[in-house]
PDB file of N, CA and C in Angstrom:
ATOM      1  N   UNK A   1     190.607 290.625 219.244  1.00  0.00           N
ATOM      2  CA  UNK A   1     189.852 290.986 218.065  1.00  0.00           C
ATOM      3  C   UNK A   1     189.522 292.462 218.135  1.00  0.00           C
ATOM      4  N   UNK A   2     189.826 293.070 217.047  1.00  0.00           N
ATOM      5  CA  UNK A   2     189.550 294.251 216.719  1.00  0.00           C
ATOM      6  C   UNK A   2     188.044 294.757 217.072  1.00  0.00           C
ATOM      7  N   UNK A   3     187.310 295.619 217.279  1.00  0.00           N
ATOM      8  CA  UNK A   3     185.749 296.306 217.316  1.00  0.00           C
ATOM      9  C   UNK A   3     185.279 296.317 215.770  1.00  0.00           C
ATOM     10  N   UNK A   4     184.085 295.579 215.522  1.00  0.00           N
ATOM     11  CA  UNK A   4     183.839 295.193 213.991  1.00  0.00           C
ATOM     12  C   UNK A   4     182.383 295.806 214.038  1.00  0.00           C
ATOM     13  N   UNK A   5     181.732 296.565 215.423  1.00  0.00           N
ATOM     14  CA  UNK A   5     180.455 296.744 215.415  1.00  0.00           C
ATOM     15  C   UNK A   5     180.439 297.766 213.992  1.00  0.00           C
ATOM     16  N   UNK A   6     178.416 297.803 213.402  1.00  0.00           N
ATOM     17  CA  UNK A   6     178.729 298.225 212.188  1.00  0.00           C
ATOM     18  C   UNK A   6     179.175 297.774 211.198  1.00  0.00           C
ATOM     19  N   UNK A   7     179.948 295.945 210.840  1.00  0.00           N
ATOM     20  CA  UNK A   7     180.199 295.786 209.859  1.00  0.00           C
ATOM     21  C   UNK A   7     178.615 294.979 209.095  1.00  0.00           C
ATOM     22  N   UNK A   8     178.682 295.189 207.712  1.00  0.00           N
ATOM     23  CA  UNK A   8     177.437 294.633 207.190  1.00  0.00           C
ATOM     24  C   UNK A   8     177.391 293.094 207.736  1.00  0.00           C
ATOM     25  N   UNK A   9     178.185 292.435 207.050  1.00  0.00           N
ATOM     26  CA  UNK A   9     177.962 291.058 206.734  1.00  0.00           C
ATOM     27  C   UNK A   9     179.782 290.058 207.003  1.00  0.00           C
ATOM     28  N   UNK A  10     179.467 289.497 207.874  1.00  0.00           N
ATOM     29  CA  UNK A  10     180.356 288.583 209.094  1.00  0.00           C
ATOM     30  C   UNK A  10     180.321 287.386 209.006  1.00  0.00           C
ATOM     31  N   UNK A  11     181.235 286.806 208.580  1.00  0.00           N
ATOM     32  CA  UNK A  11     181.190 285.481 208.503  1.00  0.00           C
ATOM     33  C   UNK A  11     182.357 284.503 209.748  1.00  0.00           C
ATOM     34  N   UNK A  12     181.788 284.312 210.716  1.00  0.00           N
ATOM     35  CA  UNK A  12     183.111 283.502 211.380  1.00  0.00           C
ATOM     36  C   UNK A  12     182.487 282.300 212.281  1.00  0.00           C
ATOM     37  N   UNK A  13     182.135 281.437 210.960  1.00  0.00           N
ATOM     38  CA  UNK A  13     181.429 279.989 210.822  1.00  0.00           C
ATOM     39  C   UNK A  13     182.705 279.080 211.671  1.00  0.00           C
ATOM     40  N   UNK A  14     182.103 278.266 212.484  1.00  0.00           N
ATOM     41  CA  UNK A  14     183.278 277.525 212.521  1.00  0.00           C
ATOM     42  C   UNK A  14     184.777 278.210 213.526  1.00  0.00           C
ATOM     43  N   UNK A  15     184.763 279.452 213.656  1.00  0.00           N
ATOM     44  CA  UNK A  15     185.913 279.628 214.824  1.00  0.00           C
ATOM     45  C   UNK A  15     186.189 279.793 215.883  1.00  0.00           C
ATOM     46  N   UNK A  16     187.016 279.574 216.516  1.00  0.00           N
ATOM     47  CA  UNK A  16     186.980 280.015 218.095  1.00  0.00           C
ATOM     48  C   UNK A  16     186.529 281.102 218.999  1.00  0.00           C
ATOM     49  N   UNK A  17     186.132 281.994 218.280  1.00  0.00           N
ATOM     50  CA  UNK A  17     185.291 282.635 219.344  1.00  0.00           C
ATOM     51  C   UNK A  17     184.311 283.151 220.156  1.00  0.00           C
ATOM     52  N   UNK A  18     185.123 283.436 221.293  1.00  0.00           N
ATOM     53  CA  UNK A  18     184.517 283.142 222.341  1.00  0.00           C
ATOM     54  C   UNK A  18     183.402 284.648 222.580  1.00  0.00           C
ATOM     55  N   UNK A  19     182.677 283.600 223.876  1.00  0.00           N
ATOM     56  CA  UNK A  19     181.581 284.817 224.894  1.00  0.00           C
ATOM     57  C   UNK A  19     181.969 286.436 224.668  1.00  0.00           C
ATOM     58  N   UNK A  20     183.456 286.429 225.298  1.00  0.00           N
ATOM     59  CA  UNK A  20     183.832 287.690 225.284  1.00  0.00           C
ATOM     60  C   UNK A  20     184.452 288.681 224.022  1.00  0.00           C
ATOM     61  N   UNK A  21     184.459 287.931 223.163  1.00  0.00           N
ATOM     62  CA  UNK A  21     184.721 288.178 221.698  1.00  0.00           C
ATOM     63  C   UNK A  21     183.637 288.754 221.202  1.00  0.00           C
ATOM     64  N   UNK A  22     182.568 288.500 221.810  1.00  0.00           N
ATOM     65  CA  UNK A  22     181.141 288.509 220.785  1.00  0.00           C
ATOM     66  C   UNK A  22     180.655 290.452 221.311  1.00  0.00           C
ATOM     67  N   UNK A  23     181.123 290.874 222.186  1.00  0.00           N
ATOM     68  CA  UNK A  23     180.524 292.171 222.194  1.00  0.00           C
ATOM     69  C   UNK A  23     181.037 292.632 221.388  1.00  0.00           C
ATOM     70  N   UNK A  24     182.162 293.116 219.902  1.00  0.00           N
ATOM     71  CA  UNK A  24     182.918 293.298 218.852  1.00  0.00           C
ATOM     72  C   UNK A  24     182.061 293.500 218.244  1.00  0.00           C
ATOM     73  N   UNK A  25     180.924 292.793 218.046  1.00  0.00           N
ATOM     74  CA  UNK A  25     180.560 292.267 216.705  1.00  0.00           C
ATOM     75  C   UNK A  25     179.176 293.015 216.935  1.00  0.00           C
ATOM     76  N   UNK A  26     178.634 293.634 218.029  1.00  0.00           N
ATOM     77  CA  UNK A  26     176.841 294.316 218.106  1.00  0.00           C
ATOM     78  C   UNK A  26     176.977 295.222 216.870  1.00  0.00           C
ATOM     79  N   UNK A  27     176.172 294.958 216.332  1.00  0.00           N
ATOM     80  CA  UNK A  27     175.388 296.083 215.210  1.00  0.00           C
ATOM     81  C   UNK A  27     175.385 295.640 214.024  1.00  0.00           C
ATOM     82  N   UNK A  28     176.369 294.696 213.799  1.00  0.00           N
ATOM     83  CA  UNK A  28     176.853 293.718 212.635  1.00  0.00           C
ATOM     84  C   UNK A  28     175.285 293.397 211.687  1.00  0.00           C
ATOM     85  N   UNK A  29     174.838 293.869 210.567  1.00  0.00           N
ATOM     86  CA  UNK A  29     173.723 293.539 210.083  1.00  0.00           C
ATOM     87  C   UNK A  29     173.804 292.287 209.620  1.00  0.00           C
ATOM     88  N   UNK A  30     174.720 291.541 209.375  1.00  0.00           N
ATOM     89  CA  UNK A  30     174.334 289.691 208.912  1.00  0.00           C
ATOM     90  C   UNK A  30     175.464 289.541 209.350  1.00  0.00           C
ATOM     91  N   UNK A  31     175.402 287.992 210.715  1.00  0.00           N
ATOM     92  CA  UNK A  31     176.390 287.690 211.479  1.00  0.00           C
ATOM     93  C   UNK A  31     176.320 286.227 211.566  1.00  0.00           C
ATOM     94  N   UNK A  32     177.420 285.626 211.149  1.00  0.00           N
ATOM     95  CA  UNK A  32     177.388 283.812 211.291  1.00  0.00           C
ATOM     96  C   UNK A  32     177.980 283.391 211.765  1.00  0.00           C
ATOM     97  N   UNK A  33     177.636 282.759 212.918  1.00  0.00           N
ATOM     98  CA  UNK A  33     178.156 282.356 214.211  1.00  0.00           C
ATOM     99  C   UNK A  33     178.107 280.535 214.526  1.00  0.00           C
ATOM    100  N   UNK A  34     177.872 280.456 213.412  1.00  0.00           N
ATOM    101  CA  UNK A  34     177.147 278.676 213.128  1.00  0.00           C
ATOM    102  C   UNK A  34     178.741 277.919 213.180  1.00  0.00           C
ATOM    103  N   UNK A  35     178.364 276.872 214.566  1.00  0.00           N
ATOM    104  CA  UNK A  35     179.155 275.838 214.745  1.00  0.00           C
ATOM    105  C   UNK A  35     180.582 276.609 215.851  1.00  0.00           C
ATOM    106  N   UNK A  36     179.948 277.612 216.512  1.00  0.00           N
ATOM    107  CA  UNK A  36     181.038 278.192 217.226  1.00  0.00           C
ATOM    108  C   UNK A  36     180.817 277.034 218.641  1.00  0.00           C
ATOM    109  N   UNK A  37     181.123 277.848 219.876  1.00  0.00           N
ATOM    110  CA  UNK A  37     181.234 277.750 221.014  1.00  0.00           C
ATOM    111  C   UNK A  37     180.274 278.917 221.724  1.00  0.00           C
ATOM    112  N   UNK A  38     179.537 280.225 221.062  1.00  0.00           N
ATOM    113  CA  UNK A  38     178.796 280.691 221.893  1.00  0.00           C
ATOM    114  C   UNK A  38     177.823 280.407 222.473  1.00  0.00           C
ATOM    115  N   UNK A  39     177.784 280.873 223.884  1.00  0.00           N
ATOM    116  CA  UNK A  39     176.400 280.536 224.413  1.00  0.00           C
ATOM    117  C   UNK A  39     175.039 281.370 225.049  1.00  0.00           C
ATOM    118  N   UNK A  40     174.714 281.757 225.808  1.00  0.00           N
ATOM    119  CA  UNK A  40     173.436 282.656 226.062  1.00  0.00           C
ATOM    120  C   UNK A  40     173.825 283.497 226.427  1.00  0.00           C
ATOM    121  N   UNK A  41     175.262 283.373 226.940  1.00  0.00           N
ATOM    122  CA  UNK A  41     175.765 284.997 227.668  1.00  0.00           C
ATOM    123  C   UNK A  41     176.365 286.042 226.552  1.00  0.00           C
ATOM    124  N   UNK A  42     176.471 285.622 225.293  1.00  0.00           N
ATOM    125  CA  UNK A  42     177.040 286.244 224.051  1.00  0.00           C
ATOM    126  C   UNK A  42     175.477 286.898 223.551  1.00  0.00           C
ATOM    127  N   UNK A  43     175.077 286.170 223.459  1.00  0.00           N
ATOM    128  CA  UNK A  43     173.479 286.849 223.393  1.00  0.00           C
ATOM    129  C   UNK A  43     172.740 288.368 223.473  1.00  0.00           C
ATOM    130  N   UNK A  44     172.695 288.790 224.353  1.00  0.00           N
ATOM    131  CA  UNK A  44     172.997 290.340 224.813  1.00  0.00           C
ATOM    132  C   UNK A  44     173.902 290.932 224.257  1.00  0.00           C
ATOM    133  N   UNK A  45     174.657 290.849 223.572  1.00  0.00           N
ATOM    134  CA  UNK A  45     175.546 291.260 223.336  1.00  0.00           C
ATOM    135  C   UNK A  45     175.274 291.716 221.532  1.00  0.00           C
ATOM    136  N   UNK A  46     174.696 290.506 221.089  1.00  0.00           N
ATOM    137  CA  UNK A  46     173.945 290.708 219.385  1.00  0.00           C
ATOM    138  C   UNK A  46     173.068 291.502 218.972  1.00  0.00           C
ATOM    139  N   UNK A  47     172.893 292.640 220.347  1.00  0.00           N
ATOM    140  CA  UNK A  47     171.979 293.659 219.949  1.00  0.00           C
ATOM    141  C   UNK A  47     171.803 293.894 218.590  1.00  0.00           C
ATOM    142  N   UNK A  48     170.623 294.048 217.999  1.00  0.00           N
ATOM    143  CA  UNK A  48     170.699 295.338 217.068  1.00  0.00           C
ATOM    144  C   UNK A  48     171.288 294.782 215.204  1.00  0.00           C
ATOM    145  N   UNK A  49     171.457 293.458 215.341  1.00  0.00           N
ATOM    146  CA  UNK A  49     171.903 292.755 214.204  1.00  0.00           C
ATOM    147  C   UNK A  49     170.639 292.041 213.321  1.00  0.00           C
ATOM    148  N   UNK A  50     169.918 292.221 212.274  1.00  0.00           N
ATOM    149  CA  UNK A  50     169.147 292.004 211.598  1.00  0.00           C
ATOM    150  C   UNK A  50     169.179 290.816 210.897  1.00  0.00           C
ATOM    151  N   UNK A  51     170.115 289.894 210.923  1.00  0.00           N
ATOM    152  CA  UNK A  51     170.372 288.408 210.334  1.00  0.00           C
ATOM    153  C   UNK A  51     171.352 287.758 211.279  1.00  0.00           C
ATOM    154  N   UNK A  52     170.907 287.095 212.242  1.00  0.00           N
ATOM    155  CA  UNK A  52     172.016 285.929 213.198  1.00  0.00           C
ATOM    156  C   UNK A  52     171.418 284.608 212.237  1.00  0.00           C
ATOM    157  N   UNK A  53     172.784 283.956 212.343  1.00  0.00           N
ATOM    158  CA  UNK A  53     173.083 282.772 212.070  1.00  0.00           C
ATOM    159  C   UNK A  53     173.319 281.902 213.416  1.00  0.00           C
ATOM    160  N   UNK A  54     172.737 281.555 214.241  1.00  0.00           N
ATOM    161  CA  UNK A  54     173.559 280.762 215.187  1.00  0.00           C
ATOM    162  C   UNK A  54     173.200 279.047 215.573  1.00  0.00           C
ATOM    163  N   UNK A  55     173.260 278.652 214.214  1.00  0.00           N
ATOM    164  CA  UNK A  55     173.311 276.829 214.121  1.00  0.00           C
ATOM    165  C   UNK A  55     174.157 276.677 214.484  1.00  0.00           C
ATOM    166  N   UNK A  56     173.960 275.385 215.399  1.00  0.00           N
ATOM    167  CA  UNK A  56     175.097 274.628 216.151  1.00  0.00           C
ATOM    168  C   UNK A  56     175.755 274.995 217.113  1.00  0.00           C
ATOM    169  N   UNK A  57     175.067 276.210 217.832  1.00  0.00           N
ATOM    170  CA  UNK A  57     175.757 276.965 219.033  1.00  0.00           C
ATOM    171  C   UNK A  57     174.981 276.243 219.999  1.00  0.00           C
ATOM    172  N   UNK A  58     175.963 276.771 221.440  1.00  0.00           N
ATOM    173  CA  UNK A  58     175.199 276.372 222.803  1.00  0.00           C
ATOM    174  C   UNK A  58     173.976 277.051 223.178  1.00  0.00           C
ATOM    175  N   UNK A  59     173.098 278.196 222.110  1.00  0.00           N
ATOM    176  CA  UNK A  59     172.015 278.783 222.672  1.00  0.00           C
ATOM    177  C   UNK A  59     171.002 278.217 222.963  1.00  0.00           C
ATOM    178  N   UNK A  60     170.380 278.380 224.366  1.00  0.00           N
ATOM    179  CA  UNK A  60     169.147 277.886 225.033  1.00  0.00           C
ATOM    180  C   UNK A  60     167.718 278.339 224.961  1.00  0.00           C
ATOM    181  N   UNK A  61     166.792 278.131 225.189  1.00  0.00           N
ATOM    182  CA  UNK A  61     166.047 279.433 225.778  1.00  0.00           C
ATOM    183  C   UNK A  61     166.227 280.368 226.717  1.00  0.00           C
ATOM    184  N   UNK A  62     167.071 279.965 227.606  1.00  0.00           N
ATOM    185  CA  UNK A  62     167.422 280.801 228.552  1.00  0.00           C
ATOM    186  C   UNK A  62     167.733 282.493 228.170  1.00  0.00           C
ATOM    187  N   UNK A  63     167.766 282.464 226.519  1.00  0.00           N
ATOM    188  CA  UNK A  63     168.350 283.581 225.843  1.00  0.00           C
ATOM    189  C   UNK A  63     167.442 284.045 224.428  1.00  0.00           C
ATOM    190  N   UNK A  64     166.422 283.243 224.062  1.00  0.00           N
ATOM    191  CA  UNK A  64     165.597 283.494 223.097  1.00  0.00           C
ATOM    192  C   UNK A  64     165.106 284.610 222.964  1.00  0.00           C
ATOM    193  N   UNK A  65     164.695 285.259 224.387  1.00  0.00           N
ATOM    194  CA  UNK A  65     163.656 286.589 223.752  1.00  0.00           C
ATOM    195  C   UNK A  65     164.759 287.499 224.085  1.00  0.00           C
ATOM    196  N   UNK A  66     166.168 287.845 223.930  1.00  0.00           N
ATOM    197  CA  UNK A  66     166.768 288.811 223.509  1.00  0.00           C
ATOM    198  C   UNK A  66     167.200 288.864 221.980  1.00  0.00           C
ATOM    199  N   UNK A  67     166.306 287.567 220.923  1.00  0.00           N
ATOM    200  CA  UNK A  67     166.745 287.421 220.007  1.00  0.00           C
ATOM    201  C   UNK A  67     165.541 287.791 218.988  1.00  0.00           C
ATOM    202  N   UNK A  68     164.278 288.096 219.493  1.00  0.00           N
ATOM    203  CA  UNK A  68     162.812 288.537 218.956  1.00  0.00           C
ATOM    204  C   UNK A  68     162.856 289.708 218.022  1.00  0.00           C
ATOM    205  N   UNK A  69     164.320 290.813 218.235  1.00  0.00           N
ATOM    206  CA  UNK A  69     163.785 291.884 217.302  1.00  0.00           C
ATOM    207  C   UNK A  69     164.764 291.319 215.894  1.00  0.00           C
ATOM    208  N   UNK A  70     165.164 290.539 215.748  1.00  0.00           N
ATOM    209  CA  UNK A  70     165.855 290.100 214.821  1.00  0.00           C
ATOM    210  C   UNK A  70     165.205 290.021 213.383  1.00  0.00           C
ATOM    211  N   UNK A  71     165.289 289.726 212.222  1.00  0.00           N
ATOM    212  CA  UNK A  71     164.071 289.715 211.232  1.00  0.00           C
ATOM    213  C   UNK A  71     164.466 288.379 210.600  1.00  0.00           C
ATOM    214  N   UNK A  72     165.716 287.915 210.490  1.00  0.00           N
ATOM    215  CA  UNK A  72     166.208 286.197 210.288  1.00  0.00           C
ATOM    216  C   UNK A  72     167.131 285.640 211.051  1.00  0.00           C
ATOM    217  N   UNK A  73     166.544 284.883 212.054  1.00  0.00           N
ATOM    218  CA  UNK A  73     167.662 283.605 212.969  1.00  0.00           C
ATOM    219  C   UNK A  73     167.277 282.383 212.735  1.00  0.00           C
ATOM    220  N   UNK A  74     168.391 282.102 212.394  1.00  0.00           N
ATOM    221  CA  UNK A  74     169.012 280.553 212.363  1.00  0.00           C
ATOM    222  C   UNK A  74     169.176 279.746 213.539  1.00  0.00           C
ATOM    223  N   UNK A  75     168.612 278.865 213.989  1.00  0.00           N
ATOM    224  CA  UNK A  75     168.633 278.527 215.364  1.00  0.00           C
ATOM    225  C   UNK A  75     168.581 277.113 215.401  1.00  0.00           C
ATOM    226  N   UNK A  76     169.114 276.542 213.882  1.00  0.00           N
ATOM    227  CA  UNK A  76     169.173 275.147 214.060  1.00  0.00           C
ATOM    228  C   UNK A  76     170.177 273.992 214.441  1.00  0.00           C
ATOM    229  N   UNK A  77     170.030 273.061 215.153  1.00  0.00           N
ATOM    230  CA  UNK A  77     170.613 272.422 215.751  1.00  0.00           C
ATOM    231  C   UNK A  77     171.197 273.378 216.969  1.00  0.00           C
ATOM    232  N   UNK A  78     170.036 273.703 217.559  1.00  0.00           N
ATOM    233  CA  UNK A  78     170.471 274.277 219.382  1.00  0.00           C
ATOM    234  C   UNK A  78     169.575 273.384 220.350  1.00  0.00           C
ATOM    235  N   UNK A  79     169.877 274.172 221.331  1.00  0.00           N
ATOM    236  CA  UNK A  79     168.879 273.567 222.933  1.00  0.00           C
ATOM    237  C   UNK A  79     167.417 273.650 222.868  1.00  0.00           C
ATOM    238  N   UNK A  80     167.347 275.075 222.066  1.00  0.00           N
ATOM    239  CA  UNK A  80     165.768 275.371 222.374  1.00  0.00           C
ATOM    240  C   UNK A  80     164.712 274.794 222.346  1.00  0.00           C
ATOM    241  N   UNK A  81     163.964 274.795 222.805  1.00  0.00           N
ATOM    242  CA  UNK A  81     162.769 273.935 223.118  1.00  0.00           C
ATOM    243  C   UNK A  81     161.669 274.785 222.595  1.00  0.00           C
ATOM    244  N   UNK A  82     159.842 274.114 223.047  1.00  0.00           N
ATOM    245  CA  UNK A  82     158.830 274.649 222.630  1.00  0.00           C
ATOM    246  C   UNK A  82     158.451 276.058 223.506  1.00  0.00           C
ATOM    247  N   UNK A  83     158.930 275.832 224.692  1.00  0.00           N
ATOM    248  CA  UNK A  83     159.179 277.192 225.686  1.00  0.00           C
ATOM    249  C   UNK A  83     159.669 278.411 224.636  1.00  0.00           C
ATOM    250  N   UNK A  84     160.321 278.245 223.848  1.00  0.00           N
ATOM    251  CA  UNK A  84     160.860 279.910 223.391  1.00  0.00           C
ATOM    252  C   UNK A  84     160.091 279.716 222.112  1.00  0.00           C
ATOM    253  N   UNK A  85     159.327 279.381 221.172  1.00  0.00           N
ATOM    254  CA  UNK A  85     158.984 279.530 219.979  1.00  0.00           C
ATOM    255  C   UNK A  85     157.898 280.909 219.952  1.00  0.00           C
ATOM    256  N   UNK A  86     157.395 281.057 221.151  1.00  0.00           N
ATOM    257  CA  UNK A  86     156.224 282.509 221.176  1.00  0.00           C
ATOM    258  C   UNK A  86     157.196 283.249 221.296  1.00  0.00           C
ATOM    259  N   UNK A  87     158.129 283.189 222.277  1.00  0.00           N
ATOM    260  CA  UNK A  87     158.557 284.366 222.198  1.00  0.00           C
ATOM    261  C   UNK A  87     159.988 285.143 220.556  1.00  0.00           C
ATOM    262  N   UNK A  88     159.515 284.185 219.682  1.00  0.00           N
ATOM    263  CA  UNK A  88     160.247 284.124 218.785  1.00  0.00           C
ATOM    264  C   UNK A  88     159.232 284.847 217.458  1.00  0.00           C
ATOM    265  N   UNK A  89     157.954 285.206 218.104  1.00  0.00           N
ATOM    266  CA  UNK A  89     156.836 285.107 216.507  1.00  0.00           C
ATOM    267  C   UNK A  89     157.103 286.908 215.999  1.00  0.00           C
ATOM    268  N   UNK A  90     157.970 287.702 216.232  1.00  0.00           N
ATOM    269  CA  UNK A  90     158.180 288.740 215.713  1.00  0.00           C
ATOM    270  C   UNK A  90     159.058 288.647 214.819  1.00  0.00           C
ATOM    271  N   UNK A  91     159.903 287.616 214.500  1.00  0.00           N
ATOM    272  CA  UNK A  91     160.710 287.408 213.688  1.00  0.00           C
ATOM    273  C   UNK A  91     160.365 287.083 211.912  1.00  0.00           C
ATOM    274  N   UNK A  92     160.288 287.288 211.423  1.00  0.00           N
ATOM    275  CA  UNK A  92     160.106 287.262 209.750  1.00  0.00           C
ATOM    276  C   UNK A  92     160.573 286.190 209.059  1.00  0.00           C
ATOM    277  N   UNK A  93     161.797 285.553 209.413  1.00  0.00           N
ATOM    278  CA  UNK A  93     162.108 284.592 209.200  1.00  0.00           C
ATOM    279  C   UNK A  93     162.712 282.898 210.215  1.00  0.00           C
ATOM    280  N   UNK A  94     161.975 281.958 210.593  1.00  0.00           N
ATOM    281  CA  UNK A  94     162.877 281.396 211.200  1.00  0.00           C
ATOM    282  C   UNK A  94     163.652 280.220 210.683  1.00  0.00           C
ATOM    283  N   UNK A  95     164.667 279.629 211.088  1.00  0.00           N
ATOM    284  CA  UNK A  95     165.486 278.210 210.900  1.00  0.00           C
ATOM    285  C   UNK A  95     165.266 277.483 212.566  1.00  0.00           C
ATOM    286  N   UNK A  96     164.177 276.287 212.199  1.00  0.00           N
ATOM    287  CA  UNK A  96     164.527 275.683 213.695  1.00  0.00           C
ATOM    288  C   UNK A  96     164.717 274.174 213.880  1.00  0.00           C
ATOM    289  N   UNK A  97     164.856 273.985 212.480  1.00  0.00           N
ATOM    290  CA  UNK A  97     164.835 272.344 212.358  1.00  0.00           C
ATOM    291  C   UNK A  97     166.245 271.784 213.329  1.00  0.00           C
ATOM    292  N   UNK A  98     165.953 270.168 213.640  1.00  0.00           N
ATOM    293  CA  UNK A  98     167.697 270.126 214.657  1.00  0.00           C
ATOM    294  C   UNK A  98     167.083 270.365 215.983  1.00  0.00           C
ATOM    295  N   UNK A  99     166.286 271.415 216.437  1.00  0.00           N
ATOM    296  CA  UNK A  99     166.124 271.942 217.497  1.00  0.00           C
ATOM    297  C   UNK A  99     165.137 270.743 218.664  1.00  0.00           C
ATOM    298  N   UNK A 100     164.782 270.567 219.752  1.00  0.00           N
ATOM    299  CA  UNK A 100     164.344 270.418 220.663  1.00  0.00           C
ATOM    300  C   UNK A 100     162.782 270.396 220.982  1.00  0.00           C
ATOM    301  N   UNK A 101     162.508 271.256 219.928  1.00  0.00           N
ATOM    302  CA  UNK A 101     161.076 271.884 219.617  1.00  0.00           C
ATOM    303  C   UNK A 101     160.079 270.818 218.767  1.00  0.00           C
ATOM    304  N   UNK A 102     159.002 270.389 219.427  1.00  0.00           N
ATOM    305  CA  UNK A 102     158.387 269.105 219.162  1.00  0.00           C
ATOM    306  C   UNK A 102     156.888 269.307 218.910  1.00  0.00           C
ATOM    307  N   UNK A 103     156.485 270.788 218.737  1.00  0.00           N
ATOM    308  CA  UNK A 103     155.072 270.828 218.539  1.00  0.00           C
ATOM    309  C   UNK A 103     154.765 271.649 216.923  1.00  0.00           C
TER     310      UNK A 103
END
């Protein structure tokens, strides 16, 4: 895959790629990643992107608070639990229904 950092708005719902695919994509201002295969190690990598989509991915908490400066994530139907929801309250918008999170 080509270097796409910088593109506005990304749609690659649904495809194969992978962990190492995902550094391409930092800076991307709206990025949809819903129903891939990424997981917490792609994470770091979403620096700096102002709308993640990532329903239906393998993300944990293990990876939540690299996702706090974000202003809308989608985080439904993941791992996360009630452990990452504080570290989530800078966010402006959330999606967490699906999720793990029970309080």
């Amino acid at each position: 895959m080509c270097k796409l950092a910088g593109c506005h708005t990304l749609n690659l719902n649904g495809t194969k790629i992978t962990d190492e695919s995902v550094s391409k994509l930092g800076g991307c201002h709206t990025l949809y990643l819903n129903g891939t295969n990424i997981t917490d190690e792609s994470v770091s990598k979403l620096g700096g992107c102002h709308t993640l989509y990532l329903n239906d991915t393998n993300i944990t908490d293990e990876s939540v608070c690299k996702l706090a400066e974000c202003h809308t994530l989608d985080l439904r139907g993941t791992k996360i639990t009630d452990e990452s929801v504080c570290k989530l309250a800078g966010c402006h918008t959330l999606y967490l229904s699906g999720t793990k999170i029970i309080r």
